[in-house]
N, C-alpha and C. Protein backbone atom coordinates (compact mmCIF):
# COMPACT_ATOMS: atom_id res chain seq x y z
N UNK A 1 -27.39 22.27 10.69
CA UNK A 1 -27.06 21.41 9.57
C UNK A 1 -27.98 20.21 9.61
N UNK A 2 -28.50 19.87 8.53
CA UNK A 2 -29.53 18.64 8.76
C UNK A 2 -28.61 17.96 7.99
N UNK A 3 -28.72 15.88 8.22
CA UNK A 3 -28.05 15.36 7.87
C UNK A 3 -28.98 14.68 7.51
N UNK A 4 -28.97 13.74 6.28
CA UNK A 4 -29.93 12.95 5.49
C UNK A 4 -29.58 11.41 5.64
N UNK A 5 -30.48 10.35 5.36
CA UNK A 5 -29.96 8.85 5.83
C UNK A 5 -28.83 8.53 4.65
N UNK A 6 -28.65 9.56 3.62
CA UNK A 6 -27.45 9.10 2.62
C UNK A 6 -25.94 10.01 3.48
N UNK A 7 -26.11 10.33 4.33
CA UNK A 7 -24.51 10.91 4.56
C UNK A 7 -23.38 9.33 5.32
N UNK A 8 -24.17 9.10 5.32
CA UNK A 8 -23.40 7.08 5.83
C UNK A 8 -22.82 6.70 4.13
N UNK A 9 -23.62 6.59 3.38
CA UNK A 9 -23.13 6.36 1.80
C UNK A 9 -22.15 7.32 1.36
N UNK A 10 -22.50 8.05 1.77
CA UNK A 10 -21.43 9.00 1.06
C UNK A 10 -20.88 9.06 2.10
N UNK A 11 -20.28 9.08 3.45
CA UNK A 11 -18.57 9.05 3.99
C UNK A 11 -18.07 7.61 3.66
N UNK A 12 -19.33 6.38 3.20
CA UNK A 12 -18.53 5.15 2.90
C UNK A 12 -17.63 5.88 1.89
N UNK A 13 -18.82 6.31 0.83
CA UNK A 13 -18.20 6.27 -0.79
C UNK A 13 -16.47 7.04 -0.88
N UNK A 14 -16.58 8.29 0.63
CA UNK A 14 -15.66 9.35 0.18
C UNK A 14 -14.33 8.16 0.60
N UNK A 15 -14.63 7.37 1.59
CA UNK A 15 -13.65 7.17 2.25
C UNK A 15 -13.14 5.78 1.33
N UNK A 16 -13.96 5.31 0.57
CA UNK A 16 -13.31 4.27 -0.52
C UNK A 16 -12.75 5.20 -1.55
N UNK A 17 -12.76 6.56 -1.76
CA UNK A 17 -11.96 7.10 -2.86
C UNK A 17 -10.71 7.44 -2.28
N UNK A 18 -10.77 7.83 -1.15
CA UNK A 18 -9.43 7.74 -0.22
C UNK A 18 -8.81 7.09 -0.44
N UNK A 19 -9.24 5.76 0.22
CA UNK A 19 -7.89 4.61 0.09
C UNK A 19 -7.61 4.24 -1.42
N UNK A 20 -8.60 4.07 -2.18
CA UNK A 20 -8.10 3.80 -3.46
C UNK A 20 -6.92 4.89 -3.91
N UNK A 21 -7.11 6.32 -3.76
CA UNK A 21 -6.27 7.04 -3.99
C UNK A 21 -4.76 6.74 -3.52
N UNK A 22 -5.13 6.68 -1.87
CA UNK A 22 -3.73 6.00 -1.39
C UNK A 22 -2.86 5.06 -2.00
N UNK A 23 -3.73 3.81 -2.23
CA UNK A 23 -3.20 2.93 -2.67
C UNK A 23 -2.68 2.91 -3.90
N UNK A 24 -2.98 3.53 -4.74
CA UNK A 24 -2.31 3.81 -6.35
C UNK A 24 -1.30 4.49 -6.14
N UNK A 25 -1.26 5.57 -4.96
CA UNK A 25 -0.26 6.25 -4.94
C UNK A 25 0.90 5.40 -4.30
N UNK A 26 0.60 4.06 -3.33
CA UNK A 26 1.81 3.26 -3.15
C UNK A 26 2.68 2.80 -4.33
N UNK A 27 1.54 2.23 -5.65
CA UNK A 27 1.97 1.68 -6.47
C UNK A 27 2.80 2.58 -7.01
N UNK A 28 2.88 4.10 -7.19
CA UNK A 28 3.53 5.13 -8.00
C UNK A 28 5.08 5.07 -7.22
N UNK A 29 5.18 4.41 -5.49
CA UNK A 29 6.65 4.76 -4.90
C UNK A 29 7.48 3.91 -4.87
N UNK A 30 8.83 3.67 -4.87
CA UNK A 30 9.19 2.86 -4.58
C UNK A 30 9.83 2.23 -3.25
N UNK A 31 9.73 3.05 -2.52
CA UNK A 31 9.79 2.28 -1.14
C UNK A 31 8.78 3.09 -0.19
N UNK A 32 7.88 2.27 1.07
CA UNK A 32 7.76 3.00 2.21
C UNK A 32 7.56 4.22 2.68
N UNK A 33 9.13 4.77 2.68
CA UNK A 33 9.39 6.26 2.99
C UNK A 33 8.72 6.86 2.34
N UNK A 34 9.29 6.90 0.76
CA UNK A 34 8.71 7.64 -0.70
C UNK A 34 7.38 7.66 -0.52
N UNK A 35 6.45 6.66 -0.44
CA UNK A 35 5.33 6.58 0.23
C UNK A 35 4.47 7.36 1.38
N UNK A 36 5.02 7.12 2.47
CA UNK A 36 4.67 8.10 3.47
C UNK A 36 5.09 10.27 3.15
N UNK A 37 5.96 10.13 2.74
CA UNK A 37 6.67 11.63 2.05
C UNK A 37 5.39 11.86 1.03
N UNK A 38 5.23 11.27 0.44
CA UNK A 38 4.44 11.88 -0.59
C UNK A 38 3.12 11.98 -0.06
N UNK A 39 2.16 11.26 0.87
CA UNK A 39 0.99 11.18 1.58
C UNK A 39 1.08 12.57 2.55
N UNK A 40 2.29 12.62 3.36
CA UNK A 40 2.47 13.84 3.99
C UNK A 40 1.80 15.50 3.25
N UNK A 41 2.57 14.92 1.99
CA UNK A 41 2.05 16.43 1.16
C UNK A 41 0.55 16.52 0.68
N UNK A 42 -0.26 15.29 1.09
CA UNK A 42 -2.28 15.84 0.69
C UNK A 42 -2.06 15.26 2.00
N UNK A 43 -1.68 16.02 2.77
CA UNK A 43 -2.31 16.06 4.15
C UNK A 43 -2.62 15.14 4.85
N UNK A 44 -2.02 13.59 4.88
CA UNK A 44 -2.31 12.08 5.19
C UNK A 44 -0.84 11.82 5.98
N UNK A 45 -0.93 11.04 7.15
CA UNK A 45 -0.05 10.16 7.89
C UNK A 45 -0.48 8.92 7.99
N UNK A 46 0.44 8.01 8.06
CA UNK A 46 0.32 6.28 8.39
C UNK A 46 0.90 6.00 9.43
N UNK A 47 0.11 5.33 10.28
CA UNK A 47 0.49 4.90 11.87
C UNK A 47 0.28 3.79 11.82
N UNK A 48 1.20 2.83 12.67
CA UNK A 48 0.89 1.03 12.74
C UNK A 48 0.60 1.01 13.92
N UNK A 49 -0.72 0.29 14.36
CA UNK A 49 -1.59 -0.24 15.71
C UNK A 49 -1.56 -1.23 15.47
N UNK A 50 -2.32 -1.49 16.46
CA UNK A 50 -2.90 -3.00 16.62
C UNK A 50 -3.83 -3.47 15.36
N UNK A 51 -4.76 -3.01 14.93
CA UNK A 51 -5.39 -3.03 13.79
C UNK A 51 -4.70 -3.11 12.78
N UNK A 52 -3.35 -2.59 12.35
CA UNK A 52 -2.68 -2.46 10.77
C UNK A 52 -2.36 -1.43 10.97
N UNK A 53 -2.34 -0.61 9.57
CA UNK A 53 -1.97 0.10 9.08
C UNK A 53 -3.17 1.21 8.93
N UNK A 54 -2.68 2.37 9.74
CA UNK A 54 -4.35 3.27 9.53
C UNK A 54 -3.64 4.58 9.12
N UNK A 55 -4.68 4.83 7.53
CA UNK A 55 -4.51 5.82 7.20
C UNK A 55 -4.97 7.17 8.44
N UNK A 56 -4.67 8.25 8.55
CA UNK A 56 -5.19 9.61 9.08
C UNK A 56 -4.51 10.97 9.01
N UNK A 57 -5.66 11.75 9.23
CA UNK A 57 -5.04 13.27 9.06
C UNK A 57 -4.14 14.17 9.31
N UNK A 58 -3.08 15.10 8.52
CA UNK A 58 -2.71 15.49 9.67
C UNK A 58 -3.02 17.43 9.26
N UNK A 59 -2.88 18.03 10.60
CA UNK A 59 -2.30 17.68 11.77
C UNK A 59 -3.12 16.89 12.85
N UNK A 60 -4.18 16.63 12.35
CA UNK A 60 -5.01 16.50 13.82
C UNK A 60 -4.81 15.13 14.02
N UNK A 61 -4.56 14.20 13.28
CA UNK A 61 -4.50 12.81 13.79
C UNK A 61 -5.76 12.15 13.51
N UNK A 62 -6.88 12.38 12.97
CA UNK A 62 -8.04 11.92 13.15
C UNK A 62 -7.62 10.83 11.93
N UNK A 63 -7.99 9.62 12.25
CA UNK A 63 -8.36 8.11 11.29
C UNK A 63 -9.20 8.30 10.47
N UNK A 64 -8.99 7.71 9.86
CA UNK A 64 -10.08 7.53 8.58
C UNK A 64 -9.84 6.03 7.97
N UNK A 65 -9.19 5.38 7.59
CA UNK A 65 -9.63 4.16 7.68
C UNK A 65 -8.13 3.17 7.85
N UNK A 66 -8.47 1.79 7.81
CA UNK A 66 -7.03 0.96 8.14
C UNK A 66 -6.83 0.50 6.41
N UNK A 67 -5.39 0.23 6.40
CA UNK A 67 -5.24 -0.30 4.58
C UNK A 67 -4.40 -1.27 5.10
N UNK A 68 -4.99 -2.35 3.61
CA UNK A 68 -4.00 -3.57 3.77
C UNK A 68 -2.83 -3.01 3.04
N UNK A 69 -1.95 -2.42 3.18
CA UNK A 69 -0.59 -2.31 2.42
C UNK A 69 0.16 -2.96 2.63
């Protein structure tokens, strides 16, 4: 697989359509839970660290980015 100096732009770009996605979809819940339940179903979990609030995958757990929610 060759990787080009634009694959940095584009996992920025993918990973700002992410959270934007996320985040509209907070605005659609009305609490938390409803929130996390519905992220569950496209394949997303929210974990609180030290950092915030980090979106990531599941099952594997892999991060993808932190949201101010």
């Amino acid at each position: 697989m060759h990787f080009t100096s634009n694959t940095a732009a584009l996992t920025a770009a993918l990973v700002s359509q992410v959270r934007t996605f996320v985040m509209d979809e907070r605005k659609n819940c009305v609490s938390d839970r409803e929130w996390k339940f519905r992220l569950k179903g496209y394949g997303y979990d929210l974990r609180q660290t030290d950092r915030g609030t980090v979106l990531t995958t599941l099952p594997q757990g892999v991060e993808i980015c932190t949201l101010n929610a």
